[in-house]
N, C-alpha and C. Protein backbone atom coordinates (compact mmCIF):
# COMPACT_ATOMS: atom_id res chain seq x y z
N UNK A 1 59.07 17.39 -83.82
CA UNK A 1 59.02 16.10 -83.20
C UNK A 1 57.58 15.84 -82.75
N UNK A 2 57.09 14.77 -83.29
CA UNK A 2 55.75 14.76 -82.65
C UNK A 2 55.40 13.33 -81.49
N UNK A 3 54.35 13.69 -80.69
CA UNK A 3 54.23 13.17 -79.74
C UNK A 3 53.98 11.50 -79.56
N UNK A 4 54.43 10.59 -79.37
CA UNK A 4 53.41 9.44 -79.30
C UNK A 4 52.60 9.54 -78.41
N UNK A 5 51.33 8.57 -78.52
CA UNK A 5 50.26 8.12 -78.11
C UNK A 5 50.59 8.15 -76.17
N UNK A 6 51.47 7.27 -75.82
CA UNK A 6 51.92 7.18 -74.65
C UNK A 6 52.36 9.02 -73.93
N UNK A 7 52.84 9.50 -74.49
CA UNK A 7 53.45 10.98 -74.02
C UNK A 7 51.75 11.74 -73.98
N UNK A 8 51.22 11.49 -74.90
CA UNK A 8 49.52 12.27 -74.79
C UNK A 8 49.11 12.06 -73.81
N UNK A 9 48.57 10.42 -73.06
CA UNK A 9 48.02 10.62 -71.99
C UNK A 9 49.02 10.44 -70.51
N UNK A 10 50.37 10.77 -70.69
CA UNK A 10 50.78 11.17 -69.69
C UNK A 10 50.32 12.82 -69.33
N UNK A 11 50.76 13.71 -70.98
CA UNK A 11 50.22 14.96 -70.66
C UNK A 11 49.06 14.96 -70.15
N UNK A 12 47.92 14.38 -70.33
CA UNK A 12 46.41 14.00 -69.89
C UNK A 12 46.18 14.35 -68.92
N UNK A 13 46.86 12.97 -68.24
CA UNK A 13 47.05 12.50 -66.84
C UNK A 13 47.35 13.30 -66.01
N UNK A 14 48.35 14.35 -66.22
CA UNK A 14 49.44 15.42 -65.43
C UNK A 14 48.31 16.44 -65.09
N UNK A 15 47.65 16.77 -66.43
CA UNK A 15 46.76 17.98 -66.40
C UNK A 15 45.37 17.82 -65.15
N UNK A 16 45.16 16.55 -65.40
CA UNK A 16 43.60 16.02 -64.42
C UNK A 16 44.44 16.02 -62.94
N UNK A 17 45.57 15.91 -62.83
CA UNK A 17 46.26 15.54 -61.74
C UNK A 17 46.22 17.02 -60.89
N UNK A 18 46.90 17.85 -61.99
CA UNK A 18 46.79 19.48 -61.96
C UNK A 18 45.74 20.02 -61.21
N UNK A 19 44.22 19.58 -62.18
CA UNK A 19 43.28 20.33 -61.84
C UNK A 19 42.72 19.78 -60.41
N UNK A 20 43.12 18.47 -60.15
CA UNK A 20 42.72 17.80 -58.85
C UNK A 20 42.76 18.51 -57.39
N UNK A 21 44.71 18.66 -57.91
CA UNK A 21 45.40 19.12 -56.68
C UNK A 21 45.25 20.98 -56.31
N UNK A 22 44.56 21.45 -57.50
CA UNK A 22 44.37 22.74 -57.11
C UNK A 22 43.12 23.65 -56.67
N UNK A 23 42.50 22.51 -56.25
CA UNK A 23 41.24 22.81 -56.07
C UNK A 23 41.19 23.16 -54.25
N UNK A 24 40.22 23.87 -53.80
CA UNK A 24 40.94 24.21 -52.61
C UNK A 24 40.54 23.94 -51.65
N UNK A 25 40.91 23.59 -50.50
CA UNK A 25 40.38 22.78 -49.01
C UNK A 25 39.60 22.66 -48.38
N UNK A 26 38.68 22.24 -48.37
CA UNK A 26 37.24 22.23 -47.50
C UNK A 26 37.80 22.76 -46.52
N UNK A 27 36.49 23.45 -45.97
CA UNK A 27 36.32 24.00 -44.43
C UNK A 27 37.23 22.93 -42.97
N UNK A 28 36.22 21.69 -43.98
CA UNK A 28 36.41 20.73 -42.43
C UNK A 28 37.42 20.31 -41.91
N UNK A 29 38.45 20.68 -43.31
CA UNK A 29 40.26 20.40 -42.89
C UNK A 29 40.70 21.71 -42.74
N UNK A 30 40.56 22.55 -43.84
CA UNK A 30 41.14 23.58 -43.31
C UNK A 30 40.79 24.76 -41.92
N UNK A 31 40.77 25.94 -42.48
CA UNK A 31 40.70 27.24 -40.94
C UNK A 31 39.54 26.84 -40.00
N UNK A 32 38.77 26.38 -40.89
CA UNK A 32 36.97 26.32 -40.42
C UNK A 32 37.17 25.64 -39.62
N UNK A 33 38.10 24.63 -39.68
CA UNK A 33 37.53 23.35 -38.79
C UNK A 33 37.70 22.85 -37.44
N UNK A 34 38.77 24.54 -37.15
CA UNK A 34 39.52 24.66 -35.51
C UNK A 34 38.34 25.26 -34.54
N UNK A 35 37.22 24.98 -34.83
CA UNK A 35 36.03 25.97 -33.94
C UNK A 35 35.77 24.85 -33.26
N UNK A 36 35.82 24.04 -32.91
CA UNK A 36 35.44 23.14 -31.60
C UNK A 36 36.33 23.40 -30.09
N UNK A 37 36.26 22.60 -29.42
CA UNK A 37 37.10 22.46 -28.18
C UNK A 37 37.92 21.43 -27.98
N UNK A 38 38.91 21.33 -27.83
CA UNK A 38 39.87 20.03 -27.59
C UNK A 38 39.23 19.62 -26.86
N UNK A 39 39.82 18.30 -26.37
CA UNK A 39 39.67 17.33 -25.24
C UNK A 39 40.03 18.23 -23.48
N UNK A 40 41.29 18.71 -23.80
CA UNK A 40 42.06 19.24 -22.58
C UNK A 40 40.84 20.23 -22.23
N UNK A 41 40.41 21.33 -23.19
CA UNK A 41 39.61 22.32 -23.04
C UNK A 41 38.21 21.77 -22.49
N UNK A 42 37.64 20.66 -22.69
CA UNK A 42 36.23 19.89 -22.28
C UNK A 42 36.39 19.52 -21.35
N UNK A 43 37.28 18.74 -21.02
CA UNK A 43 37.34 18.42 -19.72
C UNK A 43 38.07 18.91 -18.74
N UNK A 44 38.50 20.30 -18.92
CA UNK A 44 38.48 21.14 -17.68
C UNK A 44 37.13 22.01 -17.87
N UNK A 45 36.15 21.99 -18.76
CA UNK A 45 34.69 22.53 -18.39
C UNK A 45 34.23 21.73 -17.91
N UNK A 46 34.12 19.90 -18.01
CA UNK A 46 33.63 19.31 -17.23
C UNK A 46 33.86 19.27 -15.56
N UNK A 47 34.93 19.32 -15.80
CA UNK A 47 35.15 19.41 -14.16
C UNK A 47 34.77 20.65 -13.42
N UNK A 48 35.19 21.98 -14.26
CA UNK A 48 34.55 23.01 -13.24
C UNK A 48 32.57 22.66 -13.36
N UNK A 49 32.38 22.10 -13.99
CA UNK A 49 30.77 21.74 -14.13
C UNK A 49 30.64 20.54 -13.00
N UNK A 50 31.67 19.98 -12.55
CA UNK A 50 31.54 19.15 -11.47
C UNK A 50 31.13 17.84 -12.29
N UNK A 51 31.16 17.58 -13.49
CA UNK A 51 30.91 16.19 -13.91
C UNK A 51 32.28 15.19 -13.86
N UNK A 52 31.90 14.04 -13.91
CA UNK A 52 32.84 12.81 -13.75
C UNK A 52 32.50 11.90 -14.88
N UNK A 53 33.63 11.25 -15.25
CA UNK A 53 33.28 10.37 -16.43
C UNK A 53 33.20 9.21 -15.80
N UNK A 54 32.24 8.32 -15.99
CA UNK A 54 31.42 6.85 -15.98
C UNK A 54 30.94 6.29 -16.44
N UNK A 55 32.06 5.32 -16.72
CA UNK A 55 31.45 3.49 -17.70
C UNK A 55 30.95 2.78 -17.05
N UNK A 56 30.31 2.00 -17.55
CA UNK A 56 29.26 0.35 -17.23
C UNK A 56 29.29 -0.12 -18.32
N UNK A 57 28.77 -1.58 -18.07
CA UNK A 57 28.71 -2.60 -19.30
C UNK A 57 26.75 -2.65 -19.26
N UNK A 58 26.45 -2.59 -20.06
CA UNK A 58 24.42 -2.63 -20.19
C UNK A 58 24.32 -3.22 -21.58
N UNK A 59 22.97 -4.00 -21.05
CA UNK A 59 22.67 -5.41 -22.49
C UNK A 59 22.14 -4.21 -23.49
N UNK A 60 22.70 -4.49 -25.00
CA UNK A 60 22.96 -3.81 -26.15
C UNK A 60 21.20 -3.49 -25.80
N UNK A 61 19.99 -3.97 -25.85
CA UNK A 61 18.66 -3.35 -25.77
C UNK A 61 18.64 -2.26 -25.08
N UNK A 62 18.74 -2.08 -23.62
CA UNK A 62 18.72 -0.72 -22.80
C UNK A 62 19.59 0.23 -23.51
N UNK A 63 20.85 -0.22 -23.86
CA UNK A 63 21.26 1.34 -24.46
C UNK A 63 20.86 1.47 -25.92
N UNK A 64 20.37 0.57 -26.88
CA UNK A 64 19.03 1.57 -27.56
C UNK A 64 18.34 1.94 -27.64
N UNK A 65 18.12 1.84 -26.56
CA UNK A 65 16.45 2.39 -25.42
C UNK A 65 16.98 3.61 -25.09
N UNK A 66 17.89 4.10 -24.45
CA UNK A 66 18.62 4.91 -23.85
C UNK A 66 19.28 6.24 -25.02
N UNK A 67 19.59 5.54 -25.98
CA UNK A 67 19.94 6.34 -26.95
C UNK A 67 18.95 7.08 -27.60
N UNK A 68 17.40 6.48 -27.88
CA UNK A 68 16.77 7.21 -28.42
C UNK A 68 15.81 7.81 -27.55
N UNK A 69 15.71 7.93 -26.45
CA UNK A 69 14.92 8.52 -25.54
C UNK A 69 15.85 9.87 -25.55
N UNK A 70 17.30 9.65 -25.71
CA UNK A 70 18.10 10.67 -25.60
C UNK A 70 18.34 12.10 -26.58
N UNK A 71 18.02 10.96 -27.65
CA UNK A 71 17.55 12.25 -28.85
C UNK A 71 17.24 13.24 -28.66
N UNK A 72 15.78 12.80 -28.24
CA UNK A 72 14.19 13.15 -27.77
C UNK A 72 14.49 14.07 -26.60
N UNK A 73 14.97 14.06 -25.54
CA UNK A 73 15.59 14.35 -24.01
C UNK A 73 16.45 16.12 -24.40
N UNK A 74 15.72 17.00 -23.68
CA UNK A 74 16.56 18.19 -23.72
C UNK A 74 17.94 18.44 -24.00
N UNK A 75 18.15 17.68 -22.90
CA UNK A 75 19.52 17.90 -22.12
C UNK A 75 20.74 16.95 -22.94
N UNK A 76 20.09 16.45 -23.93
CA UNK A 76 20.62 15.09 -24.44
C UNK A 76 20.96 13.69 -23.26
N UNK A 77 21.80 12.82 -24.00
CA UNK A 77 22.06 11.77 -22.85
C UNK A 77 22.46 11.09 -22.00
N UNK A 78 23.30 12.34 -21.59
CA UNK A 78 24.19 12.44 -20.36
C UNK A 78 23.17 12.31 -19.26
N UNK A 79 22.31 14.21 -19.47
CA UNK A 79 21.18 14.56 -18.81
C UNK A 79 19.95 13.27 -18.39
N UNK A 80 19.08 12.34 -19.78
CA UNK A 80 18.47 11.91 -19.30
C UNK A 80 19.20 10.46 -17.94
N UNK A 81 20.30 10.13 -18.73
CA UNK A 81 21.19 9.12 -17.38
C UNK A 81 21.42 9.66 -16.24
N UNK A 82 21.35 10.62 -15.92
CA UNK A 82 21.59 11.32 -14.76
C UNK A 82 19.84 11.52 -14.21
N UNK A 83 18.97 11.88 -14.85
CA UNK A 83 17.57 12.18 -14.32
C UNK A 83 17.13 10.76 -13.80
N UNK A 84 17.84 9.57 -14.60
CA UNK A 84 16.69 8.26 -14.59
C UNK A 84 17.46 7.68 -13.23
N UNK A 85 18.88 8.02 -12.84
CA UNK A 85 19.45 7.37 -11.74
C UNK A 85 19.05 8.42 -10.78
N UNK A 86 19.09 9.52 -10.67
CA UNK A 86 18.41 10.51 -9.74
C UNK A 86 17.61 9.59 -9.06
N UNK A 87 16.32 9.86 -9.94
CA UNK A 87 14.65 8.90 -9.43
C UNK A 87 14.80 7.64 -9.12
N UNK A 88 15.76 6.85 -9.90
CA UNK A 88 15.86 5.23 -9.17
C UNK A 88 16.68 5.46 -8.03
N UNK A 89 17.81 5.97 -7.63
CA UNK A 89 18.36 6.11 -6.36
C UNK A 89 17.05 6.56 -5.09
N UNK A 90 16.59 7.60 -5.70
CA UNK A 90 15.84 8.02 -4.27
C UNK A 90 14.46 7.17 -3.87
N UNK A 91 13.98 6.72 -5.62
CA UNK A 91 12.95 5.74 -4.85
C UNK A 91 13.33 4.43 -4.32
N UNK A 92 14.71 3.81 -4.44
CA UNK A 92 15.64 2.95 -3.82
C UNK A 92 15.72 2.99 -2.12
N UNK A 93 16.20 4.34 -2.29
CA UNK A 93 16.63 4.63 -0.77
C UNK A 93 15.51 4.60 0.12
């Protein structure tokens, strides 16, 4: 019995389908990719670190000002928001 045209590239099809699905899981989904910290786990380090989470609304310029100073900034940009209100609070007060 021989094949028609239609039955060929189903076999085709099946085979590319085959080789698709057996190829094997990146890191970033699979085992690899459990090395971070949950949420629950961060923010009970934040808190024994004594940090608090805090929003504001700021005109879209300052926080790209803010973002790339932050790069740049050791501590990243938690750290420099915390250094720049430090110095404006006390030269405030």
């Amino acid at each position: 019995m021989s094949m028609t045209k239609t039955d060929l590239e189903k076999n085709r099809g099946s085979k590319i389908n085959g080789k698709i699905g057996a190829g094997g899981i990146p890191d970033r989904f699979g085992a690899g990719a459990g090395g971070g910290v949950d949420k629950r786990e961060q923010r009970k380090l934040d808190q024994a670190a004594g940090l608090i989470p805090f929003a504001c609304k700021l005109p879209g310029d300052l926080v790209k000002q803010v973002q790339a100073q932050g790069l740049a900034h050791e501590g990243g940009i938690n750290a420099l928001v915390a250094e720049l209100l430090t110095k404006a609070l006390t030269t405030a007060a």
